[in-house]
PDB file of N, CA and C in Angstrom:
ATOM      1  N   UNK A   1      92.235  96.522  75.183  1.00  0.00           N
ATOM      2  CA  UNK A   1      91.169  96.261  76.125  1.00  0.00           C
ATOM      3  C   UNK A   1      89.837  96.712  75.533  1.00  0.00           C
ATOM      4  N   UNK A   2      88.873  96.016  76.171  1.00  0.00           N
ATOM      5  CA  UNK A   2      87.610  96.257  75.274  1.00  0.00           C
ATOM      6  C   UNK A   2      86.981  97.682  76.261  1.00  0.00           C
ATOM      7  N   UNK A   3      86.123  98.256  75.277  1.00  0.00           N
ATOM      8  CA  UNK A   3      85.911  99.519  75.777  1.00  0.00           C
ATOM      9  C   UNK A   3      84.299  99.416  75.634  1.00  0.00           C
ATOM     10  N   UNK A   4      83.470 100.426  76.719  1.00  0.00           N
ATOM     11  CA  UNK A   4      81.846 100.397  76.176  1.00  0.00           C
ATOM     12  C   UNK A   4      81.319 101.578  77.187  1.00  0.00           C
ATOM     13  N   UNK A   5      80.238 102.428  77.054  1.00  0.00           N
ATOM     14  CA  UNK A   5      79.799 103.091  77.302  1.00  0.00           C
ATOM     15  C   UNK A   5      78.849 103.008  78.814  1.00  0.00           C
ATOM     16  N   UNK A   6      78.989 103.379  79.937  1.00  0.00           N
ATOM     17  CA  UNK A   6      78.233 103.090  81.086  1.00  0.00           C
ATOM     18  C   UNK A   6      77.893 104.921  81.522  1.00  0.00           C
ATOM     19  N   UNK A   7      76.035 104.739  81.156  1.00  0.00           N
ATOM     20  CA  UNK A   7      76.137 105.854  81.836  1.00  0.00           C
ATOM     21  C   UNK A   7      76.761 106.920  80.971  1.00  0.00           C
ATOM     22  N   UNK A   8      76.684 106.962  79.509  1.00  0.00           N
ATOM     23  CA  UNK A   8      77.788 107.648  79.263  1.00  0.00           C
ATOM     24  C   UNK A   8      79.044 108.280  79.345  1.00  0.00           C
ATOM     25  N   UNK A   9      79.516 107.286  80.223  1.00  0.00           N
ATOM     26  CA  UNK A   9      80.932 107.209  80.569  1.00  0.00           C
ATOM     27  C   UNK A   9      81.550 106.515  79.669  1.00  0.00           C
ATOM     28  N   UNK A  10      82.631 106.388  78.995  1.00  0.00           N
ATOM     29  CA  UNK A  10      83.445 105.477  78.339  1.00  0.00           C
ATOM     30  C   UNK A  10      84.281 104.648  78.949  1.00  0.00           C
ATOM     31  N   UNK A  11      84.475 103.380  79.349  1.00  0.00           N
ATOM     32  CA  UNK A  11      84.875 103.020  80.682  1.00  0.00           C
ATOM     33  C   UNK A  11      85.592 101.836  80.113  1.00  0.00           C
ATOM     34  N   UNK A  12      86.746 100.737  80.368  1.00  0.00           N
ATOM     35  CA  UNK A  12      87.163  99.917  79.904  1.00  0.00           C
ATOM     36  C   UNK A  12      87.571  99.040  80.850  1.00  0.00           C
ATOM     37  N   UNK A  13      87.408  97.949  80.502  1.00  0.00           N
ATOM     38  CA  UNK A  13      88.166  96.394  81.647  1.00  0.00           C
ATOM     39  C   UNK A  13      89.449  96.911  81.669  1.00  0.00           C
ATOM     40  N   UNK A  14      89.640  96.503  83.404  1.00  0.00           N
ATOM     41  CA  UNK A  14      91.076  96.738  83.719  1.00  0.00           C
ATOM     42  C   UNK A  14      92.068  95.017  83.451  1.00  0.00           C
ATOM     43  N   UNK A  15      93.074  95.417  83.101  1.00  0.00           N
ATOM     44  CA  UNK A  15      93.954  94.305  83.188  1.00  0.00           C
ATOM     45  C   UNK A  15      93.646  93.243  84.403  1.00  0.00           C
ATOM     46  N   UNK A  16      93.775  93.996  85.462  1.00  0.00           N
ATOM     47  CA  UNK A  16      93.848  93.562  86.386  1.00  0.00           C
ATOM     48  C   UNK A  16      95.581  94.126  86.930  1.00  0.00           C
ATOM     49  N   UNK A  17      96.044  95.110  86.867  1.00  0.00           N
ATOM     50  CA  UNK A  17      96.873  95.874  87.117  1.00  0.00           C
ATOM     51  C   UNK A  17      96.486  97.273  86.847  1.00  0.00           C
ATOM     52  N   UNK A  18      96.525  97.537  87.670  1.00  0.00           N
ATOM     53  CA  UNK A  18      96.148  99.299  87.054  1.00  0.00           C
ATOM     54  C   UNK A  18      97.354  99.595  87.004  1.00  0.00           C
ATOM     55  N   UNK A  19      98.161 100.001  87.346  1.00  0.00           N
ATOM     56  CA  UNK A  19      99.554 100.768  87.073  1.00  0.00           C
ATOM     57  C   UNK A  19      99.970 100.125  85.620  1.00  0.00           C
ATOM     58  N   UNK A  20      99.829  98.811  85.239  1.00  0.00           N
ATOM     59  CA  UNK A  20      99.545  98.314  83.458  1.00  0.00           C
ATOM     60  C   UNK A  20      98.899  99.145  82.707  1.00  0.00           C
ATOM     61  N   UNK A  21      98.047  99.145  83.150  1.00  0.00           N
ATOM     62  CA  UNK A  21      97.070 100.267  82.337  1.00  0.00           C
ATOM     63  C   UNK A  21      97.228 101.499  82.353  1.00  0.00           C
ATOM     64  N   UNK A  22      98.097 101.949  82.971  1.00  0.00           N
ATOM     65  CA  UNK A  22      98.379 103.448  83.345  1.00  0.00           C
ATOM     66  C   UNK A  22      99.536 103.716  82.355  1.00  0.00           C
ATOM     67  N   UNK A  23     100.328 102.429  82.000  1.00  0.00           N
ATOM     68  CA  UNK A  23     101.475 102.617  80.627  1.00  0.00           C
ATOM     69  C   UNK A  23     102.282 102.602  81.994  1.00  0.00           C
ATOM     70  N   UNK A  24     102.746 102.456  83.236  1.00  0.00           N
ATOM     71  CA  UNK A  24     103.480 102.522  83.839  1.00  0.00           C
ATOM     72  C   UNK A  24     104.618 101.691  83.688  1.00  0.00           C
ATOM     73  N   UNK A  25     105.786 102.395  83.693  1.00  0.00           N
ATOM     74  CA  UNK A  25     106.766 100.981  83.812  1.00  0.00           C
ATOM     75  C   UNK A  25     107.181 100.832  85.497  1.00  0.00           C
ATOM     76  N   UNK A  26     107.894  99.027  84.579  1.00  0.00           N
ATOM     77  CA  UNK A  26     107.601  97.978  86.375  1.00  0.00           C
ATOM     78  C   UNK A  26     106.587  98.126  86.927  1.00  0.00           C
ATOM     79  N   UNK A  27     105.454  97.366  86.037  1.00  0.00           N
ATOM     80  CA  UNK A  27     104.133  97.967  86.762  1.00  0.00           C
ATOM     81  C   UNK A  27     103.815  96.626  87.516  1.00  0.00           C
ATOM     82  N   UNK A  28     104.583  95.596  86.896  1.00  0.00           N
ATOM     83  CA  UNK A  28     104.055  94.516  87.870  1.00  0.00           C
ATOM     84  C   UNK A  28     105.031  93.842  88.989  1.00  0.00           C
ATOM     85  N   UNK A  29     106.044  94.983  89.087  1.00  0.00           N
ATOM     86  CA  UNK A  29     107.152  95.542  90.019  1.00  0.00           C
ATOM     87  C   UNK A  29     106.160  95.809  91.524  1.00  0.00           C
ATOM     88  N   UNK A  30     105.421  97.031  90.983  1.00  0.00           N
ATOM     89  CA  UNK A  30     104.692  97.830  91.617  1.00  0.00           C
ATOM     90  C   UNK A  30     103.308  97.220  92.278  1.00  0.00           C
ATOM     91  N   UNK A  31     102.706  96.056  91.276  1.00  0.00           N
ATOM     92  CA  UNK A  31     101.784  96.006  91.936  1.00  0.00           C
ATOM     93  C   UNK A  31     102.012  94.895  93.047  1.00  0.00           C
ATOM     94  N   UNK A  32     103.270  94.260  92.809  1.00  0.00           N
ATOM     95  CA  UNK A  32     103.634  93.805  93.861  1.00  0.00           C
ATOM     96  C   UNK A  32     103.962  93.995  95.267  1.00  0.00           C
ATOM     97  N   UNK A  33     104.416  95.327  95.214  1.00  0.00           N
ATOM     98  CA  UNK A  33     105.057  96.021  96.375  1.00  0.00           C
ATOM     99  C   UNK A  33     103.517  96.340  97.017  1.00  0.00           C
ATOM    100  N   UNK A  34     103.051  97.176  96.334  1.00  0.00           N
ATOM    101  CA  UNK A  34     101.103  97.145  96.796  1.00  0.00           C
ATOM    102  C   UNK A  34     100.597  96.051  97.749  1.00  0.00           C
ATOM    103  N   UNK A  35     100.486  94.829  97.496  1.00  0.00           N
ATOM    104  CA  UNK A  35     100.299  93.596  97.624  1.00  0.00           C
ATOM    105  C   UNK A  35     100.978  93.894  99.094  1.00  0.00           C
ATOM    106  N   UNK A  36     102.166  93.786  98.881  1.00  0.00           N
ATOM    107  CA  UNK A  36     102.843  93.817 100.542  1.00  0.00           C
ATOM    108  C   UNK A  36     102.271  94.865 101.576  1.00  0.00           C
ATOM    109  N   UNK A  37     102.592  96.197 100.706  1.00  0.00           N
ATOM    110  CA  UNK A  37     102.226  97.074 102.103  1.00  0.00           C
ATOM    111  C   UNK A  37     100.420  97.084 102.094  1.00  0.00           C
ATOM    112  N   UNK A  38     100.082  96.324 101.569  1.00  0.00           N
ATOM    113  CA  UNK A  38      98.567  96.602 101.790  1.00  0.00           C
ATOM    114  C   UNK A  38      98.198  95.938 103.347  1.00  0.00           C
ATOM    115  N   UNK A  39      99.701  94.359 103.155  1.00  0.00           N
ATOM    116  CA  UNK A  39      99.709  93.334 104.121  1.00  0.00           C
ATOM    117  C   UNK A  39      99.730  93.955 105.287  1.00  0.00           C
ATOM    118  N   UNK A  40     100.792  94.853 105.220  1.00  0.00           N
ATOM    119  CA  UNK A  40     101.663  95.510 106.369  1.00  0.00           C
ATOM    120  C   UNK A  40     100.924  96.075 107.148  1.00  0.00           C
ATOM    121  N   UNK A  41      99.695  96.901 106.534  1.00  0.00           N
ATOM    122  CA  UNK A  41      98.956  97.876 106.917  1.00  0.00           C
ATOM    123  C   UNK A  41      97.614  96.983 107.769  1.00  0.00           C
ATOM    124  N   UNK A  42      97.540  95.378 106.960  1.00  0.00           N
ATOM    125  CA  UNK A  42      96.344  94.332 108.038  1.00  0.00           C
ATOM    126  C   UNK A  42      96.874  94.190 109.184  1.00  0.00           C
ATOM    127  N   UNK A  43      97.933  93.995 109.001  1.00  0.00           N
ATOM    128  CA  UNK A  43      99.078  93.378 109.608  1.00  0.00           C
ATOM    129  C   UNK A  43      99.284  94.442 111.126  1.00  0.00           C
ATOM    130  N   UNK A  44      99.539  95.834 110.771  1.00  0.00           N
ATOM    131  CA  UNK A  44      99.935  97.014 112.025  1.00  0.00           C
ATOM    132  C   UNK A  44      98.150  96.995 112.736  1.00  0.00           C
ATOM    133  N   UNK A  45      97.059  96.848 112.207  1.00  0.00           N
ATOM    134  CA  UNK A  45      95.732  97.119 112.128  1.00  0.00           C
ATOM    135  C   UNK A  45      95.175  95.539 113.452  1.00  0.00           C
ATOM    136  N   UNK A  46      95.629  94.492 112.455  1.00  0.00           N
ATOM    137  CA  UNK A  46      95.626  92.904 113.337  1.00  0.00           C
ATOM    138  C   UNK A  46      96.362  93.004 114.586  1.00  0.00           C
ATOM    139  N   UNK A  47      97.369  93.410 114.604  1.00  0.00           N
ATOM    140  CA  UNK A  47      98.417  93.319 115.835  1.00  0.00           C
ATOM    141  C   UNK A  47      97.942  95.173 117.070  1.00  0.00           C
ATOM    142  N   UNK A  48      97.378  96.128 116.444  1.00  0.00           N
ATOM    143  CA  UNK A  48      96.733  96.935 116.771  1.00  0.00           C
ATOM    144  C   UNK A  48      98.283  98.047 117.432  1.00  0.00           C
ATOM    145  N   UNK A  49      99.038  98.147 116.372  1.00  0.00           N
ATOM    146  CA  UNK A  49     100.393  99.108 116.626  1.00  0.00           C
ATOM    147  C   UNK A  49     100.157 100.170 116.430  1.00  0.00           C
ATOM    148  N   UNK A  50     101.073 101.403 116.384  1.00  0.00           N
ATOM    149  CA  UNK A  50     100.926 102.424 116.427  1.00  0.00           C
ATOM    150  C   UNK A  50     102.367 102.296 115.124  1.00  0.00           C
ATOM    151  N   UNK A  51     102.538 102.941 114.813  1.00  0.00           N
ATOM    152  CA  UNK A  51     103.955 103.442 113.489  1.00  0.00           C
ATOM    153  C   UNK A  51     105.166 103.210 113.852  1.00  0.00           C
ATOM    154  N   UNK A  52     105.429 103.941 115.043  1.00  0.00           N
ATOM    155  CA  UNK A  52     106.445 103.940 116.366  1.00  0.00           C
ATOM    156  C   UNK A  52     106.379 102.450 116.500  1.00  0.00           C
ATOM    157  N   UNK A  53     105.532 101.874 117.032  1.00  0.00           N
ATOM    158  CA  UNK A  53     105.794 100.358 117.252  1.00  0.00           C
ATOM    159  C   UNK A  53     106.118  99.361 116.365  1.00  0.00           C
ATOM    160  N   UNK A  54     105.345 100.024 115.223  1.00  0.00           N
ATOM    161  CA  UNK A  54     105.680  98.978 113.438  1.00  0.00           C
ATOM    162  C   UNK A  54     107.112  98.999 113.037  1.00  0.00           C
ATOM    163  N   UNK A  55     107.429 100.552 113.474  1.00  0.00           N
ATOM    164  CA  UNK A  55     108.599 100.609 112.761  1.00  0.00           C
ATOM    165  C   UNK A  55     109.605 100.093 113.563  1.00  0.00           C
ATOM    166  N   UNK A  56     109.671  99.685 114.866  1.00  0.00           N
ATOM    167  CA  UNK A  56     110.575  99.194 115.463  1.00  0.00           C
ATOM    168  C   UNK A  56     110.854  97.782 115.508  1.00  0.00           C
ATOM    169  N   UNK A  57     109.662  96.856 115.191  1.00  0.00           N
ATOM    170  CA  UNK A  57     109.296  95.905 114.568  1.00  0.00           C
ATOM    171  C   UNK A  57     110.089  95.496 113.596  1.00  0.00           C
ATOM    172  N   UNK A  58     109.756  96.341 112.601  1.00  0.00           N
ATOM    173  CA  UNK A  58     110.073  95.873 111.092  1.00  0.00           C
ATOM    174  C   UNK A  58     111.243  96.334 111.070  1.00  0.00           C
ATOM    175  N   UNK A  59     112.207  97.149 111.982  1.00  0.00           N
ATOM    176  CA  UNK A  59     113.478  97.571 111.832  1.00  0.00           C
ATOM    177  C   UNK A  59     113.661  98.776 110.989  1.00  0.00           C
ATOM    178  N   UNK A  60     112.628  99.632 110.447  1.00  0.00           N
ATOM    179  CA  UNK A  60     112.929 100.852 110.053  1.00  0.00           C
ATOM    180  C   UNK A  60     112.120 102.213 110.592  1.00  0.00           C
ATOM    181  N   UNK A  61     112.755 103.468 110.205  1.00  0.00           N
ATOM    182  CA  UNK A  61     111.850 104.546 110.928  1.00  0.00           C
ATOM    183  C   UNK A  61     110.329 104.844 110.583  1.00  0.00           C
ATOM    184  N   UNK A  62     110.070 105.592 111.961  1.00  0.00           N
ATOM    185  CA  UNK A  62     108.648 105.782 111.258  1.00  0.00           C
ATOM    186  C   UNK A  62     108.336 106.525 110.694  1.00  0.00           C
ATOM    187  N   UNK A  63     109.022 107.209 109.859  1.00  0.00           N
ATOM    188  CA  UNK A  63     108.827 108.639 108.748  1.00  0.00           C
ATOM    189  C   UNK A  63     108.894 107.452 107.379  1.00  0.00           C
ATOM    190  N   UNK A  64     109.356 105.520 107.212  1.00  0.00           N
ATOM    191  CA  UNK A  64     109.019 105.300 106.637  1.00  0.00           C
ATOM    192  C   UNK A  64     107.901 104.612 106.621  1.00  0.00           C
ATOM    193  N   UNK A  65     107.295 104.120 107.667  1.00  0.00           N
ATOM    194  CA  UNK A  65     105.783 103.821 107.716  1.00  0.00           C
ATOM    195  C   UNK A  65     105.160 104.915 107.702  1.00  0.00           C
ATOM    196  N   UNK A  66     105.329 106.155 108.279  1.00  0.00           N
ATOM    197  CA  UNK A  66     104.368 106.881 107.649  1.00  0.00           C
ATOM    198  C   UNK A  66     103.928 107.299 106.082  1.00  0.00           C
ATOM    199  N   UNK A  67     105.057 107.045 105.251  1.00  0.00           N
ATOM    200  CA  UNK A  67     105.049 106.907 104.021  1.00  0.00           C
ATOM    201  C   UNK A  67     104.458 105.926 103.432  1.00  0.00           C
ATOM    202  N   UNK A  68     104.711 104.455 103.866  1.00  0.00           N
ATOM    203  CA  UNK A  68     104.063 103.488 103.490  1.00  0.00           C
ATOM    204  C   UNK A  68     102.342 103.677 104.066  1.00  0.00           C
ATOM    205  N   UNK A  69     101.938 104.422 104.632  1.00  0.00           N
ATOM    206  CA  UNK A  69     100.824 104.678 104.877  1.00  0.00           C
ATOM    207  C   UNK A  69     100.056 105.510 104.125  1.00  0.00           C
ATOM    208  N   UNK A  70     101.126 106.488 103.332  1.00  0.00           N
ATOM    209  CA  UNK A  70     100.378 107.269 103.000  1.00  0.00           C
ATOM    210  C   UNK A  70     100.387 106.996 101.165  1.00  0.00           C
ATOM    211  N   UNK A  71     101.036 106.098 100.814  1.00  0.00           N
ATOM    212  CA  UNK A  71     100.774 105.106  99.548  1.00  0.00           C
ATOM    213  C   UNK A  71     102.356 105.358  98.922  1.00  0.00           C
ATOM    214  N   UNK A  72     103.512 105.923  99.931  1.00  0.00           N
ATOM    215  CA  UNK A  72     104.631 106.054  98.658  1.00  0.00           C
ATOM    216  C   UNK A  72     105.545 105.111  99.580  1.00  0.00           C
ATOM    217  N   UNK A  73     106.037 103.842  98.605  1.00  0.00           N
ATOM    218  CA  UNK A  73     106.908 102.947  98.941  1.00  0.00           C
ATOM    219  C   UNK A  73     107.646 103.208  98.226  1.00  0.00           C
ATOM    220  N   UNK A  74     108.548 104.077  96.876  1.00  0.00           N
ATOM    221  CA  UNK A  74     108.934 104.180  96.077  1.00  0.00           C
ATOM    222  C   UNK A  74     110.580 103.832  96.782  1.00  0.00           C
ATOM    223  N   UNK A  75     110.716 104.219  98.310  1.00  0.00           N
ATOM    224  CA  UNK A  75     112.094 104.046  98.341  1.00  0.00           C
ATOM    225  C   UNK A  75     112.106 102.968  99.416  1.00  0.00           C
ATOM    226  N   UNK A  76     111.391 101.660  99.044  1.00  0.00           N
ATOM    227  CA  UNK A  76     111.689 100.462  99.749  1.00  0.00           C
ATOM    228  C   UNK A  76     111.704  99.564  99.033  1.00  0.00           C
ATOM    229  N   UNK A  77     112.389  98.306  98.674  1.00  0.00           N
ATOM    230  CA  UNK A  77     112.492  96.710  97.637  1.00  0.00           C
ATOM    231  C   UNK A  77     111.266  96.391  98.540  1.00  0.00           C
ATOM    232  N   UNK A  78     110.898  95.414  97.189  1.00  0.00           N
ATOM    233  CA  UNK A  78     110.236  94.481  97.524  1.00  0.00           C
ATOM    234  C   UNK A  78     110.846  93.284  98.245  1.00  0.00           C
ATOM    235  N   UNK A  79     112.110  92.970  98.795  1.00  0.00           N
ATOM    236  CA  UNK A  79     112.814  92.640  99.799  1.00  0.00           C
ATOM    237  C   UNK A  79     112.636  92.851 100.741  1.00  0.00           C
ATOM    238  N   UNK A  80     113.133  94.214 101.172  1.00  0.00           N
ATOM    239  CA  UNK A  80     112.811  95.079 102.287  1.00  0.00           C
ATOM    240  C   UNK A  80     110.870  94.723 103.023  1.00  0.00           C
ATOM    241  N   UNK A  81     110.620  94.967 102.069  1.00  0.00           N
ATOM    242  CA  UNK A  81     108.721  94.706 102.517  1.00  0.00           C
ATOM    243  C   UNK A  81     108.360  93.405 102.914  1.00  0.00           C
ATOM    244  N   UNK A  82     109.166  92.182 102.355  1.00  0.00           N
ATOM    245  CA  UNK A  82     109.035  90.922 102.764  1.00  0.00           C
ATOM    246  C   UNK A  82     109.292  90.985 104.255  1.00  0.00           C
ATOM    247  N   UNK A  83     110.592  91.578 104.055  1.00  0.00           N
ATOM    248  CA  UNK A  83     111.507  91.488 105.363  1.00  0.00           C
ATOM    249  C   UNK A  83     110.737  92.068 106.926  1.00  0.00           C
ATOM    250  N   UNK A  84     109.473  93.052 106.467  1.00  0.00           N
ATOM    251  CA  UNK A  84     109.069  93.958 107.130  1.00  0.00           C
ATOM    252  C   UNK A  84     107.979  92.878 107.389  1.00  0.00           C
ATOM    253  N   UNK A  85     107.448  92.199 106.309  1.00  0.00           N
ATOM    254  CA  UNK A  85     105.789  91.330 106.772  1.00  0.00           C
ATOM    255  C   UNK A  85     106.839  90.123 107.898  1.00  0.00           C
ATOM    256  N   UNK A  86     107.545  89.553 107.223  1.00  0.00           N
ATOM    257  CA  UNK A  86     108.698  88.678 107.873  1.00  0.00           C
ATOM    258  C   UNK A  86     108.683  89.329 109.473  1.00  0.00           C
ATOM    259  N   UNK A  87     108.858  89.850 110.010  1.00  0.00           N
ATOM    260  CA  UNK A  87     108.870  90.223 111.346  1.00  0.00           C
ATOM    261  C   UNK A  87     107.522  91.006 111.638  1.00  0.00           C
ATOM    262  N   UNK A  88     106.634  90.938 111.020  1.00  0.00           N
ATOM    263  CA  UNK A  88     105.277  91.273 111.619  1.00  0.00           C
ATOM    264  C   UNK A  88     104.177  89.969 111.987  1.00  0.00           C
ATOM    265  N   UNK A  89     104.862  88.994 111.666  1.00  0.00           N
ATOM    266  CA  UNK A  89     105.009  87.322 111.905  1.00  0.00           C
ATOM    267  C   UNK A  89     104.234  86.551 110.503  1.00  0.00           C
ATOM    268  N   UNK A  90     104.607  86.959 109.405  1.00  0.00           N
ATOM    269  CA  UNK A  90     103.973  86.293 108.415  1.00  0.00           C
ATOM    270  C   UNK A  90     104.855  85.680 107.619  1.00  0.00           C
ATOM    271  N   UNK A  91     104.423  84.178 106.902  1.00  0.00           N
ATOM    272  CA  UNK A  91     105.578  83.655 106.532  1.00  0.00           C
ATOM    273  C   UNK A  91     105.554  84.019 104.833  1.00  0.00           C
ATOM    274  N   UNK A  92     106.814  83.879 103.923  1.00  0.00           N
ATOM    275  CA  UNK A  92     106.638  83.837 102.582  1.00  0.00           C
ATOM    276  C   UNK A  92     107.206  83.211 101.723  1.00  0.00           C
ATOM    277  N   UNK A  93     106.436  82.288 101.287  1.00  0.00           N
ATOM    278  CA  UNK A  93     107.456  81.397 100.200  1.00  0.00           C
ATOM    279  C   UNK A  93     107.411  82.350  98.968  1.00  0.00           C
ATOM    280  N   UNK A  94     108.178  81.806  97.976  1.00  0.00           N
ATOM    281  CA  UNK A  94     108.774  82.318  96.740  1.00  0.00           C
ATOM    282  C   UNK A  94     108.398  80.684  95.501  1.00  0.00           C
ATOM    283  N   UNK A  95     108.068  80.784  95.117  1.00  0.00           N
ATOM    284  CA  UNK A  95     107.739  79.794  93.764  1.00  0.00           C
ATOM    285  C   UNK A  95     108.070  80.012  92.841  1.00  0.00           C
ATOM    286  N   UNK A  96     109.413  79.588  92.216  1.00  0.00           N
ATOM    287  CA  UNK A  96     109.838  79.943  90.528  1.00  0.00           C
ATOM    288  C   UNK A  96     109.346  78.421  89.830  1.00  0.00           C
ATOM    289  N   UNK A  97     109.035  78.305  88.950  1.00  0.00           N
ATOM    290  CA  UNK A  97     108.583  77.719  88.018  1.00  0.00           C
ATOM    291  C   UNK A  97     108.551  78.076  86.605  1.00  0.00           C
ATOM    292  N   UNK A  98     108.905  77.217  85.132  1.00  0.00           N
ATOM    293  CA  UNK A  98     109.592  77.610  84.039  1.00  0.00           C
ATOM    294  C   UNK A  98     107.808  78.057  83.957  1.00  0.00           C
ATOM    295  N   UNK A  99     107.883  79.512  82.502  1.00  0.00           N
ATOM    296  CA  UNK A  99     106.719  79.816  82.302  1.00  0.00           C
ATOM    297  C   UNK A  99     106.489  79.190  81.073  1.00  0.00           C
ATOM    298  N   UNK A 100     105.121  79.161  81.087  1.00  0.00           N
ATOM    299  CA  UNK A 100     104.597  78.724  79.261  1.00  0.00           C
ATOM    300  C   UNK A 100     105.159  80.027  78.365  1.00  0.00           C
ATOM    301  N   UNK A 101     104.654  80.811  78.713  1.00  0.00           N
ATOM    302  CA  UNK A 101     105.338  81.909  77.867  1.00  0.00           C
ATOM    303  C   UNK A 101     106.766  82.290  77.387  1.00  0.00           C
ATOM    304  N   UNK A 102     107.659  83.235  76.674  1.00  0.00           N
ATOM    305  CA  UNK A 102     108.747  83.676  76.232  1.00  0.00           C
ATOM    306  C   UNK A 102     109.889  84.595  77.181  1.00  0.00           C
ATOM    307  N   UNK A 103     108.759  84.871  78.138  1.00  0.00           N
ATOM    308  CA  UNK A 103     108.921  85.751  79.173  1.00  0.00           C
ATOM    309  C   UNK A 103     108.060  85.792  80.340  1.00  0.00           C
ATOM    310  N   UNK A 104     108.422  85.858  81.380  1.00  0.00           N
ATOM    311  CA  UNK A 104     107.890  85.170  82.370  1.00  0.00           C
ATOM    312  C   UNK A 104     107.100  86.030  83.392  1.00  0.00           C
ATOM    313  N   UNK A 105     106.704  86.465  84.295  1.00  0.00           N
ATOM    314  CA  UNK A 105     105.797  87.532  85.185  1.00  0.00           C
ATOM    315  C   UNK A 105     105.957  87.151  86.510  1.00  0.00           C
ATOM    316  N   UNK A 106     105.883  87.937  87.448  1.00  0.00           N
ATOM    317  CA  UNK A 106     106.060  87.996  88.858  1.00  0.00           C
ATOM    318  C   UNK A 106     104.419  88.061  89.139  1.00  0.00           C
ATOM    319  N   UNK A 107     104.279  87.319  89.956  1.00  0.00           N
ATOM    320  CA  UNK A 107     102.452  87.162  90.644  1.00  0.00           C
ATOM    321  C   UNK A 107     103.036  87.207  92.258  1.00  0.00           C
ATOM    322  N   UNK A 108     101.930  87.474  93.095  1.00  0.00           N
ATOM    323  CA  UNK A 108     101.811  87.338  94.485  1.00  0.00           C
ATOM    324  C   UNK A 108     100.222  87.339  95.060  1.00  0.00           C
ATOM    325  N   UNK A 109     100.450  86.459  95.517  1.00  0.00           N
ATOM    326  CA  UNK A 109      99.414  85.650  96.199  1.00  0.00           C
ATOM    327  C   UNK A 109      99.004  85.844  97.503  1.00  0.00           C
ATOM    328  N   UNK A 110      98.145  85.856  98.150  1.00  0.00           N
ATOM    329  CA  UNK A 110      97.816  86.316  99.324  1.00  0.00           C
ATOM    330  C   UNK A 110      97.093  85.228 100.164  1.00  0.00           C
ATOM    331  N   UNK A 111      97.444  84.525 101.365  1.00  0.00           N
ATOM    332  CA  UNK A 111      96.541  83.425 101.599  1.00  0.00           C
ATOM    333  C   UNK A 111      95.327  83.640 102.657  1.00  0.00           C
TER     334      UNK A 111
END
């Protein structure tokens, strides 16, 4: 990544993944799951719930929305989170398509 001085800061273009840039692995695992509960969180905010109500919703407790609130999804699939926007009334297709590349990448889209 290209790097340059702001402010004398040393500062560099992000991928466009930060957890990429962080050397993280499954980072584009991760920034997927992001993507969802960011939804979840328009989503409890749009519908104007309380945690208690999300979580009864989405079918799990609210010690795990409070987690998903507080940025750790580490112990939910990105299944599970579909499943959770899925009953917060949002729909989600899935698009596989062969890649140009050798190896292929997971994207998510937001409409």
């Amino acid at each position: 990544m290209k790097k340059r001085i702001i402010n004398g800061v040393e500062v560099q273009h992000s991928s466009g993944n930060v957890y990429a840039d962080l050397g993280l692995p499954d980072a584009e695992k991760l920034k997927i799951k992001t993507g969802l509960v960011i939804e979840i969180r328009k989503a409890m905010r749009r519908l104007n719930l309380t945690q208690q109500e999300a979580a009864k919703r989405m079918g799990v407790t609210q010690p795990k929305v409070s987690d998903m609130m507080r940025g750790d999804f580490s112990n939910l699939s990105e299944r599970k989170l579909m499943d959770c926007l899925n009953r917060l009334g949002y729909d989600i297709e899935i698009i596989v398509k062969p890649s140009i590349a050798s190896l292929g990448h997971l994207m998510l889209a937001i409409a």
